[in-house]
Protein backbone atom coordinates (compact mmCIF):
# COMPACT_ATOMS: atom_id res chain seq x y z
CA UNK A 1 132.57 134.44 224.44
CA UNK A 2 132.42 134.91 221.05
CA UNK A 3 129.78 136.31 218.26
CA UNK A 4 129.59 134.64 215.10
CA UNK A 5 127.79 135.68 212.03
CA UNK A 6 125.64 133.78 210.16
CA UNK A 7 124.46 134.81 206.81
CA UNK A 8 122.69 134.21 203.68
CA UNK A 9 120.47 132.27 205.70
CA UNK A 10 117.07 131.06 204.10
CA UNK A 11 113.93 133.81 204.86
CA UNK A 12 111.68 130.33 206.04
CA UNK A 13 114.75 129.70 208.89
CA UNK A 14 114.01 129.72 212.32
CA UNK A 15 116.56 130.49 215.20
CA UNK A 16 115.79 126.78 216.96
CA UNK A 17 117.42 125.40 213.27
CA UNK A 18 120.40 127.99 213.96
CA UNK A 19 120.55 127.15 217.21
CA UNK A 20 120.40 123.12 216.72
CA UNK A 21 123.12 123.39 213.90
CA UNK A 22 125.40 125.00 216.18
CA UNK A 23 124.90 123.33 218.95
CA UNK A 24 126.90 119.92 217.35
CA UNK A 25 129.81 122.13 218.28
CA UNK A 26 128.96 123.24 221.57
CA UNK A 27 126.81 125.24 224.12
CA UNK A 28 125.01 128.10 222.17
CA UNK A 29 124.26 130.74 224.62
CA UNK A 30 122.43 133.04 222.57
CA UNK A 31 120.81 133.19 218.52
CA UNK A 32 119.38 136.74 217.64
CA UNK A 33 117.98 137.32 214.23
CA UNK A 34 117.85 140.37 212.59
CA UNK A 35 115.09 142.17 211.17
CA UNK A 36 114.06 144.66 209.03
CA UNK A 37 112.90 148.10 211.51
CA UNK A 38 110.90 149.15 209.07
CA UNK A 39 108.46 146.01 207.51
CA UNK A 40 109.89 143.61 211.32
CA UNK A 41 111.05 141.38 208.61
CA UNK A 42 113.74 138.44 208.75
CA UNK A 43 116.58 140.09 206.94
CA UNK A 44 118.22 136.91 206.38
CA UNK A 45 121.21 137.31 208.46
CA UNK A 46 122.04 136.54 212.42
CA UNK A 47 124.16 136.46 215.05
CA UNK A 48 125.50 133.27 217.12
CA UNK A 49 127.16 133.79 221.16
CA UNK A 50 129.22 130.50 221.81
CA UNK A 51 132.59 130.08 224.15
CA UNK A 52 135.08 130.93 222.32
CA UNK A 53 136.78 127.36 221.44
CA UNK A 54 133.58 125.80 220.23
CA UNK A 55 133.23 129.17 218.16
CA UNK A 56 136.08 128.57 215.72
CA UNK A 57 135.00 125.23 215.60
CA UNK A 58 131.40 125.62 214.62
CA UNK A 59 132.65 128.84 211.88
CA UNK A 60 135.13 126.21 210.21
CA UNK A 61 133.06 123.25 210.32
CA UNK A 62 129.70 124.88 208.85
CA UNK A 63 130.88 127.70 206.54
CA UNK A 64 129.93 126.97 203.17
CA UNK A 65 127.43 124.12 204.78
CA UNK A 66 123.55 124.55 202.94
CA UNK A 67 120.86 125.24 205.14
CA UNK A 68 117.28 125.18 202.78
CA UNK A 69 119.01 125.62 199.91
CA UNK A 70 121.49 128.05 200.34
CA UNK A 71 125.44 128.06 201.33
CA UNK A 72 125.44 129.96 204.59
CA UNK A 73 127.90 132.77 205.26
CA UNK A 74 129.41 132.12 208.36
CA UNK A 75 132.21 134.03 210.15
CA UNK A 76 133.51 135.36 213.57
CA UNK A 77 131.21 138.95 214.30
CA UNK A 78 133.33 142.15 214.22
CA UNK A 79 132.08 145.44 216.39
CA UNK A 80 129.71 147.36 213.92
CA UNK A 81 131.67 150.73 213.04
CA UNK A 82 130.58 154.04 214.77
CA UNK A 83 127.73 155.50 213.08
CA UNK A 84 128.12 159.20 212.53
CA UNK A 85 125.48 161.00 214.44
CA UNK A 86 122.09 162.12 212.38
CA UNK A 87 121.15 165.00 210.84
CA UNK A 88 117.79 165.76 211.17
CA UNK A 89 115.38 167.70 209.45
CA UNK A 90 112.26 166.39 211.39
């Protein structure tokens, strides 16, 4: 299973669109949007789980590809980078 990323996406996109656009390539098991902590705003950027076959598929078929205007970002998800831990004055 593979994560994909999917940016650059339009703030008016829904994850059904994501999901649908994706889904020309295979199963989509999972579309998570991202959003803002702070405001719970769409931050314009998401995440994609397919099988890994249909993955690379669906990243060099619709990379590039416009959704509402915009050329999406698309590209296999790497692990986020360990934060280093907080300091807090609170």
């Amino acid at each position: 299973m593979k994560s994909i990323y999917v940016g650059n996406l339009p703030f008016r996109a829904t994850e059904d669109e994501v999901r649908e656009m994706f889904a020309a390539y295979g199963e989509v098991h999972e579309v998570k949007f991202v959003m803002d902590r702070e405001t719970g705003r769409f931050r314009g950027f998401g995440f994609v789980r397919m099988d890994d076959a249909a993955a690379l598929e669906a990243v060099e078929a619709l990379d590039g590809k416009e959704l509402g205007g915009r050329a999406l970002r698309i590209n296999e998800a790497r692990e986020r980078a360990p934060r280093p831990p907080r300091s807090g004055g609170y």
